[in-house]
C-alpha atoms as a PDB file:
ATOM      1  CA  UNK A   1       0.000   0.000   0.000  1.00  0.00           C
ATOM      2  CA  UNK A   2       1.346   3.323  -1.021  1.00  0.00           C
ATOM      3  CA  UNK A   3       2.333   5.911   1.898  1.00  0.00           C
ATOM      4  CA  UNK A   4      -0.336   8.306   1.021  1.00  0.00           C
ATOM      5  CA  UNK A   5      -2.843   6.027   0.442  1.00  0.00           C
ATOM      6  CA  UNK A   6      -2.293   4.462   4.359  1.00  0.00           C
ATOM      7  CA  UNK A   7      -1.835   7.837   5.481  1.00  0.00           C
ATOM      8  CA  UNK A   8      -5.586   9.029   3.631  1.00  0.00           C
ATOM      9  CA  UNK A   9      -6.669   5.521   5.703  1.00  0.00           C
ATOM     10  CA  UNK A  10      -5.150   6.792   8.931  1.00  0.00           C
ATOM     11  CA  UNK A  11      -6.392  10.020   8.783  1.00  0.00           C
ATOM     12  CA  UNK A  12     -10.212   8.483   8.090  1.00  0.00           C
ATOM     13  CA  UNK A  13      -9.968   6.279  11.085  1.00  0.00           C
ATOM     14  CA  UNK A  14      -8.971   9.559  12.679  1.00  0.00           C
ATOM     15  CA  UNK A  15     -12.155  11.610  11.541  1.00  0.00           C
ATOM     16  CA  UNK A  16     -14.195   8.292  11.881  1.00  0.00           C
ATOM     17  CA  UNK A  17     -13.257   8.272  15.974  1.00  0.00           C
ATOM     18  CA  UNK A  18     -13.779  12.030  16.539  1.00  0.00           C
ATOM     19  CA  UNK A  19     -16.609  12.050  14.437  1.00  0.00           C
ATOM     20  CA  UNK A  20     -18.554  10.364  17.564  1.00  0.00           C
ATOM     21  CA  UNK A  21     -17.487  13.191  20.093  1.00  0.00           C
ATOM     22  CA  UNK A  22     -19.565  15.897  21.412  1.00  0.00           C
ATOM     23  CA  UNK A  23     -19.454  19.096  19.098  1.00  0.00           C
ATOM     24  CA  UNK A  24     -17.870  21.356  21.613  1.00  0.00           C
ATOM     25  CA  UNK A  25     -15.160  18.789  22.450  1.00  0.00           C
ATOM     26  CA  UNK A  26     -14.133  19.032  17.994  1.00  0.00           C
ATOM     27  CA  UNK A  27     -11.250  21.344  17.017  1.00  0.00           C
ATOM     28  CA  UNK A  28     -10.712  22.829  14.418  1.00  0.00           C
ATOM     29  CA  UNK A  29      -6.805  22.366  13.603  1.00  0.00           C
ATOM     30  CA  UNK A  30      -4.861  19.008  13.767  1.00  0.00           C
ATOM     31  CA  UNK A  31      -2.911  21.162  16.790  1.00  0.00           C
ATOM     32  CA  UNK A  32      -5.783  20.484  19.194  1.00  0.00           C
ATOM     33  CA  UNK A  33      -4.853  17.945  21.519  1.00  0.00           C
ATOM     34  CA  UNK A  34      -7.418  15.487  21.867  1.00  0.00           C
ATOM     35  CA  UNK A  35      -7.629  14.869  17.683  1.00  0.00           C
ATOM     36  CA  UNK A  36      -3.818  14.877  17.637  1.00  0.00           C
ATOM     37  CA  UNK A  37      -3.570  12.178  20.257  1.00  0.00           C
ATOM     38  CA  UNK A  38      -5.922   9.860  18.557  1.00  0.00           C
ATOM     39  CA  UNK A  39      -4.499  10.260  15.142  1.00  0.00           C
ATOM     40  CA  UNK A  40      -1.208   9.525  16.954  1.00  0.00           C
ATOM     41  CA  UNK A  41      -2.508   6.463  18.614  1.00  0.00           C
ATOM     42  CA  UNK A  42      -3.587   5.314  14.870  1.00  0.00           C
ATOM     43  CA  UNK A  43      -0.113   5.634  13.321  1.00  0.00           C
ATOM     44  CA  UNK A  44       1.634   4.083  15.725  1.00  0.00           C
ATOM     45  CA  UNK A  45      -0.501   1.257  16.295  1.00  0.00           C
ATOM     46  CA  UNK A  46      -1.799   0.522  12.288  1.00  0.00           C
ATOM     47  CA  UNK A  47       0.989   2.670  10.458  1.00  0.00           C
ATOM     48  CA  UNK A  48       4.112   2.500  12.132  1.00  0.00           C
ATOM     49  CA  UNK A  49       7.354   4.375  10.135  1.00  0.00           C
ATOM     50  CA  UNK A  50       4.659   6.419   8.808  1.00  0.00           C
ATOM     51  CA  UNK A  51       4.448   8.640  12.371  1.00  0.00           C
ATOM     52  CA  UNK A  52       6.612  11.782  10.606  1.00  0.00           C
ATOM     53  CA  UNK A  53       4.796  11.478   7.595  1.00  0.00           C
ATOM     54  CA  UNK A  54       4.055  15.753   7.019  1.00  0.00           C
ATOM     55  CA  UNK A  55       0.976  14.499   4.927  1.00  0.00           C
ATOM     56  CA  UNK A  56      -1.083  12.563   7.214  1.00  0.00           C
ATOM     57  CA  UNK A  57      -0.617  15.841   9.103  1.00  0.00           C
ATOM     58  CA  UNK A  58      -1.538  18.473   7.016  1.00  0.00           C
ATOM     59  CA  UNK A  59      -4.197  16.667   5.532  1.00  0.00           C
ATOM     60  CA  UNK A  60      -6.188  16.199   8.576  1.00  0.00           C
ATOM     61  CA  UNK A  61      -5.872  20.103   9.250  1.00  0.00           C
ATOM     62  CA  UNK A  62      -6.986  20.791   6.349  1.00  0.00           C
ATOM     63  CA  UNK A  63     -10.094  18.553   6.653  1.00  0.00           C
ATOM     64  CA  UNK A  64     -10.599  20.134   9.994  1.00  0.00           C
ATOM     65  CA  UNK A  65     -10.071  23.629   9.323  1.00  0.00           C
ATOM     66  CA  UNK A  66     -12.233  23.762   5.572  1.00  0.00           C
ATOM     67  CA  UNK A  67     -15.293  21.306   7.500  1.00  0.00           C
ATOM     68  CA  UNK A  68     -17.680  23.686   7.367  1.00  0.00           C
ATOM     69  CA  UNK A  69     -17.291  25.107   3.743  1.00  0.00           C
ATOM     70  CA  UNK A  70     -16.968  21.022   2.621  1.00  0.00           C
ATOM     71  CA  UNK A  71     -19.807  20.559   4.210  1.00  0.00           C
ATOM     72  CA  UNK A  72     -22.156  22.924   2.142  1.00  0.00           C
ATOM     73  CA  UNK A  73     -20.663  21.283  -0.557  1.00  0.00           C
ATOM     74  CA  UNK A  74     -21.661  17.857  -0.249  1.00  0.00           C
ATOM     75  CA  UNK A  75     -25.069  19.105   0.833  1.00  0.00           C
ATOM     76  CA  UNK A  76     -25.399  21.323  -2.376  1.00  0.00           C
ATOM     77  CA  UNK A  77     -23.620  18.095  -4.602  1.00  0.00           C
ATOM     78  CA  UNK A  78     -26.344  15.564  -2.986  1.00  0.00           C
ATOM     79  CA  UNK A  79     -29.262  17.553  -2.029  1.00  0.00           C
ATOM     80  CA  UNK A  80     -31.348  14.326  -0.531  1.00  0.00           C
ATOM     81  CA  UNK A  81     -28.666  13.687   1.810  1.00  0.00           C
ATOM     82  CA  UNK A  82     -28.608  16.085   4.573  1.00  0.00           C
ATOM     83  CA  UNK A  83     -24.763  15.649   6.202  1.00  0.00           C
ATOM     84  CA  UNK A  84     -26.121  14.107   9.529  1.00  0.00           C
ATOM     85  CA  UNK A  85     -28.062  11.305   7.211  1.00  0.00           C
ATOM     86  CA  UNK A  86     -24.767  10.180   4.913  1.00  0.00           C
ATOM     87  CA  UNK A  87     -22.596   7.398   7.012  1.00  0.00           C
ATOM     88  CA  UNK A  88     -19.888   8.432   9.253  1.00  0.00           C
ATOM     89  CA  UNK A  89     -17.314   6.580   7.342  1.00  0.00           C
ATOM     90  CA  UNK A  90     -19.117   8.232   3.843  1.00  0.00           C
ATOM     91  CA  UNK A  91     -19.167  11.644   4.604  1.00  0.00           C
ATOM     92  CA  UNK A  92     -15.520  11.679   6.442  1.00  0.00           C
ATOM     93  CA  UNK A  93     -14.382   9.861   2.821  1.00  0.00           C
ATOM     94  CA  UNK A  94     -16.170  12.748   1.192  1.00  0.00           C
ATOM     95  CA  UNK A  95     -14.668  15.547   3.516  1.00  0.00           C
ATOM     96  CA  UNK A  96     -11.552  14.066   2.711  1.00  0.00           C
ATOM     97  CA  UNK A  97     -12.072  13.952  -0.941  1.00  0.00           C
ATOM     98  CA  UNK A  98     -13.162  17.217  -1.274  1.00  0.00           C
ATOM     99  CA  UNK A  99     -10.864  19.161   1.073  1.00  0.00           C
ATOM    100  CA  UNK A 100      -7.868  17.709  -1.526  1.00  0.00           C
ATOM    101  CA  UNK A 101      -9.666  18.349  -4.537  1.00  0.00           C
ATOM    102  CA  UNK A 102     -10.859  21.631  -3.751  1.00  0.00           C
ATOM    103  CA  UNK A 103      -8.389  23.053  -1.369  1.00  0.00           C
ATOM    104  CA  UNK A 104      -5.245  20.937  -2.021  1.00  0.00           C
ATOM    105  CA  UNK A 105      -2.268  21.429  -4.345  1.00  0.00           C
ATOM    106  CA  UNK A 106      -2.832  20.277  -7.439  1.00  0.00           C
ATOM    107  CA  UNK A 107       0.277  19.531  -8.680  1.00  0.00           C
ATOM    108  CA  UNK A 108       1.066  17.412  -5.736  1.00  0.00           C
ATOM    109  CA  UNK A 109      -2.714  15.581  -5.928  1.00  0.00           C
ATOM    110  CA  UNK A 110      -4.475  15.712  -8.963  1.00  0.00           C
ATOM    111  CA  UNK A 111      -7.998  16.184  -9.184  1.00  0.00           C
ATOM    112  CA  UNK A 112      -8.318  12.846 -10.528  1.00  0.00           C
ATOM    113  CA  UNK A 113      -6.704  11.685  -8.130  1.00  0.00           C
ATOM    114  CA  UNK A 114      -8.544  13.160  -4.732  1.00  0.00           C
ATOM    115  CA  UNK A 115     -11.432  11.389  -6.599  1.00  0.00           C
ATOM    116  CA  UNK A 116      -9.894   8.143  -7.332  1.00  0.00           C
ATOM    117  CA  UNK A 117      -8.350   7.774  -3.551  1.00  0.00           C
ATOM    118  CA  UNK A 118     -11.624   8.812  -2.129  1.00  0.00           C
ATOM    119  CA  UNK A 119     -13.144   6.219  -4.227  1.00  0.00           C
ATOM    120  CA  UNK A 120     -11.046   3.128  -3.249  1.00  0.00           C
ATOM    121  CA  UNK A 121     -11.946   4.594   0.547  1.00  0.00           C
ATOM    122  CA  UNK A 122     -15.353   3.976   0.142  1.00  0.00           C
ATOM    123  CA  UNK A 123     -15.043   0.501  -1.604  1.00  0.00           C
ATOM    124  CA  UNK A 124     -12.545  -0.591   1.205  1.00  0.00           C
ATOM    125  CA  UNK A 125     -13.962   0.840   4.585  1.00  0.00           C
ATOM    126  CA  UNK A 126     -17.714   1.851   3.254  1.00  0.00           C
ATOM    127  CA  UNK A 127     -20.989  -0.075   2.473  1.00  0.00           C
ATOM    128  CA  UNK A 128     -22.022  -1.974  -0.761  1.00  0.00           C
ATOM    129  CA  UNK A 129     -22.703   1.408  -2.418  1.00  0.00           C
ATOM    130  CA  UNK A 130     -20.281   3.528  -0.662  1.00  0.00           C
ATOM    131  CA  UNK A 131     -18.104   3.575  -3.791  1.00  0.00           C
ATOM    132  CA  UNK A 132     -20.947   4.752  -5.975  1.00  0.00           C
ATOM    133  CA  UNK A 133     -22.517   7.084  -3.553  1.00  0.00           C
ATOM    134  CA  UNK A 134     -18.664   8.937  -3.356  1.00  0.00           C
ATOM    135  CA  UNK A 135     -17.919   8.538  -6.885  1.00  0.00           C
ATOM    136  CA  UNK A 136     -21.579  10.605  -7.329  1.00  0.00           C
ATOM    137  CA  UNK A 137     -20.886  13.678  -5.157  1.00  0.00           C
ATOM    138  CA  UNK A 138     -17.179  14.136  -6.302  1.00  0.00           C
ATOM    139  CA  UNK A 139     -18.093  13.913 -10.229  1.00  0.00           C
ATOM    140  CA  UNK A 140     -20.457  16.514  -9.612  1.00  0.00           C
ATOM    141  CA  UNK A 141     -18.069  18.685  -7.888  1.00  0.00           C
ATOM    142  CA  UNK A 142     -15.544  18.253 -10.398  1.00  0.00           C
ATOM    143  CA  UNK A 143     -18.272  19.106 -12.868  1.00  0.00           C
ATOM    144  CA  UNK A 144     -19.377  22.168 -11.492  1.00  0.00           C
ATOM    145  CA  UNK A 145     -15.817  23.762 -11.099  1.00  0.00           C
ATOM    146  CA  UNK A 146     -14.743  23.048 -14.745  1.00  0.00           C
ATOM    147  CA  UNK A 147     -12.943  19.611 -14.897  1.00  0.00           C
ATOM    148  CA  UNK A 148      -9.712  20.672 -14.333  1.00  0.00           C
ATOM    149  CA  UNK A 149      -7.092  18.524 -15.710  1.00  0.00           C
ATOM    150  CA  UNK A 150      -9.379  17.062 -18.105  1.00  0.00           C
ATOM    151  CA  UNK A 151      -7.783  18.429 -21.635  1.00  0.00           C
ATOM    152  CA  UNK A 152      -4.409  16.920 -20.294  1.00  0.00           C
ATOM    153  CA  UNK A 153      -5.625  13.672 -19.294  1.00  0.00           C
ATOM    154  CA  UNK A 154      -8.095  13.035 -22.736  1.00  0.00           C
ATOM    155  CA  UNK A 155      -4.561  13.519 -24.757  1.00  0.00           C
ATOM    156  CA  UNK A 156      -4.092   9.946 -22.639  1.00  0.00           C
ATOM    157  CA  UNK A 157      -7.568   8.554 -22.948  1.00  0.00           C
ATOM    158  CA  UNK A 158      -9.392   7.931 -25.931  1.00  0.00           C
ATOM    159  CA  UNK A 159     -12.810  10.425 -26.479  1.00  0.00           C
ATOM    160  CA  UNK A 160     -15.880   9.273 -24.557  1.00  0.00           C
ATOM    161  CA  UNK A 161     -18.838   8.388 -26.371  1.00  0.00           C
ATOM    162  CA  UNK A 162     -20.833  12.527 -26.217  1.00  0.00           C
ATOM    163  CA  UNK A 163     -23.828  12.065 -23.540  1.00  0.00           C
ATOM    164  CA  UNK A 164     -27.158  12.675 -25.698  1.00  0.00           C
ATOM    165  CA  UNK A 165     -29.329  14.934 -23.501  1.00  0.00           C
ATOM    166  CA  UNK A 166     -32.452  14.308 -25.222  1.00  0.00           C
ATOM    167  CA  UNK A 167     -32.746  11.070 -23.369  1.00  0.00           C
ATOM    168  CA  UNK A 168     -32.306  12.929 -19.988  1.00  0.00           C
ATOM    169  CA  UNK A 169     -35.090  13.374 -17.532  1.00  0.00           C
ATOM    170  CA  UNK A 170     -35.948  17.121 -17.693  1.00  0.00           C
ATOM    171  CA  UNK A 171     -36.630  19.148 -14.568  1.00  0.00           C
ATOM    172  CA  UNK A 172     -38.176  22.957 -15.130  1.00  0.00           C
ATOM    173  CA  UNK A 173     -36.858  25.045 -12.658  1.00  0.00           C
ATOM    174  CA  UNK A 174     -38.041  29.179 -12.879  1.00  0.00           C
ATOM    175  CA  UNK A 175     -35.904  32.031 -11.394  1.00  0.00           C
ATOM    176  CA  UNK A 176     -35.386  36.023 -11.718  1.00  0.00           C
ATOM    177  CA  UNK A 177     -33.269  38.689 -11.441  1.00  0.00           C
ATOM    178  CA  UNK A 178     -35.144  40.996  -9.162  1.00  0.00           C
ATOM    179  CA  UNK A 179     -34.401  45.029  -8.727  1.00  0.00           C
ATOM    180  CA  UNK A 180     -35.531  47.476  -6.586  1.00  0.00           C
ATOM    181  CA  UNK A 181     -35.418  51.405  -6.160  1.00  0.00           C
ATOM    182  CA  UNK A 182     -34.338  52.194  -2.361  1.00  0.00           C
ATOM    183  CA  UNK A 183     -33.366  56.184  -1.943  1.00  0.00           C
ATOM    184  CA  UNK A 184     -33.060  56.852  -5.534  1.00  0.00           C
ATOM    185  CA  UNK A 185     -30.739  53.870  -6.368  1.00  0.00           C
ATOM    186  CA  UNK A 186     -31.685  50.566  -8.040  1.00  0.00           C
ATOM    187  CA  UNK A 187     -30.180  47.433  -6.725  1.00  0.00           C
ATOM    188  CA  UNK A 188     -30.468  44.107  -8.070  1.00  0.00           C
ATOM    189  CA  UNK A 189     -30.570  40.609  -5.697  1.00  0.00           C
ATOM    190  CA  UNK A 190     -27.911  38.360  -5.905  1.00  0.00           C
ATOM    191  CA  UNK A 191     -27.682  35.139  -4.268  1.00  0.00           C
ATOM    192  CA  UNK A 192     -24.074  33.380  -3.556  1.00  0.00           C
ATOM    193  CA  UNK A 193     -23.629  29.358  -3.784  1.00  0.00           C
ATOM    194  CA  UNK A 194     -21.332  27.576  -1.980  1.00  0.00           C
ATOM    195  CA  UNK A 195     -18.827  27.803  -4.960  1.00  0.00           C
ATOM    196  CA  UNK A 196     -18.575  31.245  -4.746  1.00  0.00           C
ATOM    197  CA  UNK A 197     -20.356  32.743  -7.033  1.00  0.00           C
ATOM    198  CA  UNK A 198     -22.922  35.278  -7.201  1.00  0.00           C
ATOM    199  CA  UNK A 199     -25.871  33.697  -9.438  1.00  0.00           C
ATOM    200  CA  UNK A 200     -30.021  34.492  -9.612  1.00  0.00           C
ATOM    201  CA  UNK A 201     -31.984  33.243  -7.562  1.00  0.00           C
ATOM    202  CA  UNK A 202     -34.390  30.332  -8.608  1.00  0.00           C
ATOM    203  CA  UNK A 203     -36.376  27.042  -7.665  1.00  0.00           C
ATOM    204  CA  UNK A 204     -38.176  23.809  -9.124  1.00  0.00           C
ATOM    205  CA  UNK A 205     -41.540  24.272 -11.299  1.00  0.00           C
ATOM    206  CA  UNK A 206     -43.689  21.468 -10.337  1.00  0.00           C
ATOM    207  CA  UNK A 207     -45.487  19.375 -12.916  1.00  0.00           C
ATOM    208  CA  UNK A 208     -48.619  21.252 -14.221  1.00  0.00           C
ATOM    209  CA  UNK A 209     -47.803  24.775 -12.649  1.00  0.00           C
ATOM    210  CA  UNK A 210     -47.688  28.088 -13.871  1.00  0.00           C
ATOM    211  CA  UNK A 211     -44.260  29.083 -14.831  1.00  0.00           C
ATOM    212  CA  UNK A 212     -44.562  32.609 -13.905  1.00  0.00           C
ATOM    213  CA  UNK A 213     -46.521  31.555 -10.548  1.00  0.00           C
ATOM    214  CA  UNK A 214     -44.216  28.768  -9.620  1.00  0.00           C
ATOM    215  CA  UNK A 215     -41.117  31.226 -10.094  1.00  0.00           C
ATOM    216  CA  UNK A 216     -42.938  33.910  -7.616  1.00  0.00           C
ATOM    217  CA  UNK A 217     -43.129  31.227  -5.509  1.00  0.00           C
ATOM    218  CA  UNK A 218     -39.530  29.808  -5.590  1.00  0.00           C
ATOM    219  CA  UNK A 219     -38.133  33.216  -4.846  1.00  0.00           C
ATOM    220  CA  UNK A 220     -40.585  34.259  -2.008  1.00  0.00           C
ATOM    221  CA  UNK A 221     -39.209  30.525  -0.719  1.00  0.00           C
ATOM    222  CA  UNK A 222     -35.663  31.448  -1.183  1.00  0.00           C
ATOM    223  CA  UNK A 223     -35.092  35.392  -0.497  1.00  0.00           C
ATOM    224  CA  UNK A 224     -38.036  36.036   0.965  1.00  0.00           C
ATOM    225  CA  UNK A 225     -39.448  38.993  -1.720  1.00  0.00           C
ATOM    226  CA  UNK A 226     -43.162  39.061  -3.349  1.00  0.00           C
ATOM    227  CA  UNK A 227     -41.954  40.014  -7.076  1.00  0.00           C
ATOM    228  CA  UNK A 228     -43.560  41.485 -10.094  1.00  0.00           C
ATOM    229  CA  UNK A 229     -42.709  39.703 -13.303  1.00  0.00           C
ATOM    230  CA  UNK A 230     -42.214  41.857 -16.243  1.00  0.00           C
ATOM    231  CA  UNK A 231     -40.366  40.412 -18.572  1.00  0.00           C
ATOM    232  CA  UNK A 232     -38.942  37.297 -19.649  1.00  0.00           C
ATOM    233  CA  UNK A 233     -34.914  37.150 -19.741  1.00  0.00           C
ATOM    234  CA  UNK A 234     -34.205  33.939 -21.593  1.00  0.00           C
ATOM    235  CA  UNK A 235     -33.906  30.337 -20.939  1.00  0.00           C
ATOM    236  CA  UNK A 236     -30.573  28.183 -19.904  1.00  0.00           C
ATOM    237  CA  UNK A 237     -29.967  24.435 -19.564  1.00  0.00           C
ATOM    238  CA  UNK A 238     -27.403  22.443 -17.978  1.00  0.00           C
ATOM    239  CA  UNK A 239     -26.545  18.921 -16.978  1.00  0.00           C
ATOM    240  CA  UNK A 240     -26.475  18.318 -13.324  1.00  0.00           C
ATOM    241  CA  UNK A 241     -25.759  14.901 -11.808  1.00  0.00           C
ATOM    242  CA  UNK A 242     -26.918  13.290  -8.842  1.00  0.00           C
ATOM    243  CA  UNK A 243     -25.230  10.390  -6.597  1.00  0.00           C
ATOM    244  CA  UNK A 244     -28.035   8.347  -6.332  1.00  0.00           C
ATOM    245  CA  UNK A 245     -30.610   9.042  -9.876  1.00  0.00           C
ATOM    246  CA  UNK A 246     -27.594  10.078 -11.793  1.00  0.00           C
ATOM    247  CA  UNK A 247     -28.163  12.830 -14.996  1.00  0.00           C
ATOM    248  CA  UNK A 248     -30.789  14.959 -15.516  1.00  0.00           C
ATOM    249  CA  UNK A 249     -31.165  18.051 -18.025  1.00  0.00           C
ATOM    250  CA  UNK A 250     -32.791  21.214 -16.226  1.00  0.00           C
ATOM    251  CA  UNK A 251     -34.222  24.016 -18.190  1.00  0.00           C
ATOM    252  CA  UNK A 252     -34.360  27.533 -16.391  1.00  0.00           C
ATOM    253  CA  UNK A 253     -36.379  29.691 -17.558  1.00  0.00           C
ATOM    254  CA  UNK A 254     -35.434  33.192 -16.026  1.00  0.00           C
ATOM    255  CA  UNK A 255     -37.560  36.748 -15.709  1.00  0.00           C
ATOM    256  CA  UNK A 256     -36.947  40.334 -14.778  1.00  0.00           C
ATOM    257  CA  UNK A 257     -38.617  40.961 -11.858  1.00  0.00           C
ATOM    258  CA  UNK A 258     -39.453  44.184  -9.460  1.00  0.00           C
ATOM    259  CA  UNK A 259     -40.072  44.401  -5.795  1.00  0.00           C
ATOM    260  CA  UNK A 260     -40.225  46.954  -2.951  1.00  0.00           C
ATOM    261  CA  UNK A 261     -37.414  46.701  -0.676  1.00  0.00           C
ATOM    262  CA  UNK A 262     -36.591  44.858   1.919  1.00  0.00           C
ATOM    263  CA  UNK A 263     -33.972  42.565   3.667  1.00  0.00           C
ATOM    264  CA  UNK A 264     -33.277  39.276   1.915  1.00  0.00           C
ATOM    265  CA  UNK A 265     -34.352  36.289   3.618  1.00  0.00           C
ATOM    266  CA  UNK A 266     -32.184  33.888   2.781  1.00  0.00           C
ATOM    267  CA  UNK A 267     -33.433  29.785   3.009  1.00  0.00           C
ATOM    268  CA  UNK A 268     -31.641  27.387   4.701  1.00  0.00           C
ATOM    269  CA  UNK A 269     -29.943  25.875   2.225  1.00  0.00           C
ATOM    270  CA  UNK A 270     -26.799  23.493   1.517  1.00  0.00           C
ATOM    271  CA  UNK A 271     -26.018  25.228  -2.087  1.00  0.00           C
ATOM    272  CA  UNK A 272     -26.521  28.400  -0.975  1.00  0.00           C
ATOM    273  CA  UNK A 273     -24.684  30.785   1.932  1.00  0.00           C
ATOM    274  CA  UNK A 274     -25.722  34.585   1.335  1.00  0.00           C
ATOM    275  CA  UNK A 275     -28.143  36.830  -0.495  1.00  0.00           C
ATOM    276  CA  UNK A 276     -27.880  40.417  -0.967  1.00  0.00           C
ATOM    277  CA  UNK A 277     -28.861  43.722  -2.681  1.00  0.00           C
ATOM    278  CA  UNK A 278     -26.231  45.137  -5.103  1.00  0.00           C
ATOM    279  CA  UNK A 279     -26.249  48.738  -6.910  1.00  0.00           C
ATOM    280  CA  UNK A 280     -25.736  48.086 -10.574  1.00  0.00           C
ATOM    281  CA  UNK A 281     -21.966  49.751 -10.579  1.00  0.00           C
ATOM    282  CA  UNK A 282     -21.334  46.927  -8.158  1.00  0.00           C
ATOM    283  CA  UNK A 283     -22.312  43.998 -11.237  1.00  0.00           C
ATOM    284  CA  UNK A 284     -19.038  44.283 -12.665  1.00  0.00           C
ATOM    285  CA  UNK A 285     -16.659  43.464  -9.902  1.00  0.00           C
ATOM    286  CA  UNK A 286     -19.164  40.121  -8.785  1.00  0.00           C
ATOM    287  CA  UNK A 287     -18.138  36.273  -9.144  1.00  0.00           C
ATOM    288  CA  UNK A 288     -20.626  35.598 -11.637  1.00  0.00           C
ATOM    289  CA  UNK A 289     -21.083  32.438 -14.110  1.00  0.00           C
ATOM    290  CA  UNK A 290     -20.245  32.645 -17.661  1.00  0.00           C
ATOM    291  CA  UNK A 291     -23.877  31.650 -18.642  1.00  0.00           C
ATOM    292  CA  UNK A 292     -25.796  34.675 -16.650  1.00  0.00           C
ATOM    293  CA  UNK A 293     -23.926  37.424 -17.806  1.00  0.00           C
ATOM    294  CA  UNK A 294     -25.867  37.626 -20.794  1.00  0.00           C
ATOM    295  CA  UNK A 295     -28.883  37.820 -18.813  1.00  0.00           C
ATOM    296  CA  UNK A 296     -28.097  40.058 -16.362  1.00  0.00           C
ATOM    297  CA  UNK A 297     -26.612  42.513 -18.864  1.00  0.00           C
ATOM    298  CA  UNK A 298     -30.287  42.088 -20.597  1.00  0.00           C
ATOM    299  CA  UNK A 299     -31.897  42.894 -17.247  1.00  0.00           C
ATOM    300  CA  UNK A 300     -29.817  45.984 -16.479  1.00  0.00           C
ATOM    301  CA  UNK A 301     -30.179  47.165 -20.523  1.00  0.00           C
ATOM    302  CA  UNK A 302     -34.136  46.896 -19.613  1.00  0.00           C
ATOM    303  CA  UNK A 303     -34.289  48.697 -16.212  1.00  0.00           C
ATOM    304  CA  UNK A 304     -32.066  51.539 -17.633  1.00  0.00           C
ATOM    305  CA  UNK A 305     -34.676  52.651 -20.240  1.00  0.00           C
ATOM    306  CA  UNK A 306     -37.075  52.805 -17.518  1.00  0.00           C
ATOM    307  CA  UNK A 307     -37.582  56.360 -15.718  1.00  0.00           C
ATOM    308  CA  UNK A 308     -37.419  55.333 -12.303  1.00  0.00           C
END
C-alpha cells in the first residue's frame, strides 16, 4: 500500500473516531490535543514508520479547518442527503475527498486523483454502495468547477462516447433577477452558492404549474421577496448529476422581476450561503457564471430605459 494512500486511511480512522465526540469537544486544527492524540494512537498502532509522515498531518488540518465550507458542498452536490443522514465513514471519505480536490495542491494531488483515492476509501472501509454514492458527489463537484485537468488527461484517454441529452429526464426550474429602487438607487438581488459565485436566484416548477406563478413562488421561498414579473430574460440548460438518480437536463427559464425593498431572507440551504442587494456599478466586480452574464446585462439594458 502506497504511503499516502495508508496515510488518507489513517487520517479516516482519525475523523471516523472524533466524528462520535460531542461538538464542543471538535477542534478545528490538527494542533488540538485530543484529535492529535488519537491520530497519533492510529499511526503508531496501524501505520508505524509512517508517524513523521508531514501528509497525514496536514491533511487532517486541512479537513478540519475547511469542514464547514466542505460541508455545504456535499449538501449542495447531494441535495437528498442532509450531512447528519450520509454514514460516518461516507461523509468523512467525502470531507476528505473534497478538502484535496478543492483546497489541495494540485500539482502534488491531482484532481483525478482526490477522486480516485476517495473512491477506493469507500469501496474498502464503506458499504455496498459507498463507492458509488462517493464517486456521485465528487463527479459533480468536479463538474461544477470546470474539470480541471481534463484536456491533459483526454490527450491519454481515448474520447468518450458525447452524452445525448435528449434522453435525460428534464426538470423545469423558474428564477429572476429581481431590482428594486431604495433612496433613488436601483439594486439588483444576488444570491451566492457555496462555490462562490454570485448567481439568480431560482427554484423547481412542479409538474402542471404556472411558470410565472411557480417562479414567484420559488423566490418568495428562497429570499423572501413578493416580485412582479415583467419580462422574460431567456432560458438556460445544464446537466447536473446526482449520486443516487444520476443525470438529468434542467431548463431555467429566467424573468426580470421588481419588488419593494426589503432585507433578503435567505433559506436554509446546503447550495446556498448569502443573499444580498447590489447597486448596478457593483455587477461588474461580482463572481458571476459565464452563462448569466448575458442575462443580467439584458436585465440591467431593460431597467435603464425605464424612468425610475
Amino acid at each position: 500500500m502506497a504511503n499516502r494512500h495508508l496515510s488518507r486511511s489513517i487520517v479516516l480512522q482519525t475523523l471516523f473516531e472524533w466524528d462520535f465526540l460531542p461538538e464542543d469537544r471538535k477542534g478545528e486544527s490538527s494542533a488540538d490535543s485530543e484529535i492529535r492524540n488519537m491520530l497519533e494512537r492510529n499511526l503508531k498502532e496501524f501505520a508505524p514508520g509512517v508517524e513523521d509522515d508531514a501528509f497525514v498531518l496536514l491533511l487532517l488540518e486541512q479537513v478540519l479547518q475547511k469542514r464547514s465550507a466542505v460541508d455545504e458542498i456535499i449538501e449542495k452536490a447531494a441535495p437528498d442527503w442532509p450531512i447528519e443522514k450520509i454514514s460516518v465513514i461516507d461523509r468523512n471519505i467525502l470531507r476528505i475527498g473534497l478538502t484535496e480536490l478543492l483546497f489541495g495542491d494540485r500539482k502534488e494531488v491531482p484532481p483525478k486523483v482526490a477522486i480516485n483515492e476517495a473512491i477506493e476509501l469507500a469501496k474498502t472501509f464503506g458499504g455496498e454502495n459507498s463507492g458509488k454514492f462517493v464517486n456521485g458527489v465528487l463527479g459533480a463537484v468536479y463538474k461544477e468547477i470546470g474539470e480541471p485537468g481534463k484536456e491533459q488527461e483526454s490527450r491519454r484517454k481515448k474520447a468518450e462516447e458525447p452524452l445525448d441529452i435528449t434522453k435525460l429526464p428534464v426538470e423545469t426550474l423558474g428564477g429572476a433577477l429581481v431590482y428594486c429602487e431604495k433612496d433613488g438607487t436601483v439594486l439588483l438581488a444576488f444570491v451566492h452558492d457555496v462555490f462562490g459565485y454570485w448567481t439568480l436566484s431560482k427554484g423547481k416548477i412542479e409538474p402542471g404549474e404556472d411558470i410565472k406563478q411557480g417562479t414567484k413562488r420559488a423566490i418568495k421561498k428562497e429570499i423572501g421577496l413578493d416580485i412582479d414579473i415583467e419580462g422574460e430574460l431567456g432560458e438556460n440548460e445544464y446537466v447536473a448529476t446526482h449520486p443516487e438518480k444520476g443525470k438529468s437536463l434542467k431548463k431555467v427559464v429566467y424573468f426580470l422581476a421588481g419588488s419593494e425593498y426589503k432585507e433578503l431572507e435567505l433559506e436554509k440551504s446546503g447550495g446556498l450561503d448569502g443573499a444580498r442587494w447590489f447597486p448596478l456599478s457593483a455587477i461588474p466586480e461580482l463572481r458571476i457564471y459565464s452563462d448569466m452574464i448575458p442575462l443580467i446585462s439584458k436585465a440591467i439594458e431593460t431597467i435603464s430605459g425605464k424612468n425610475l
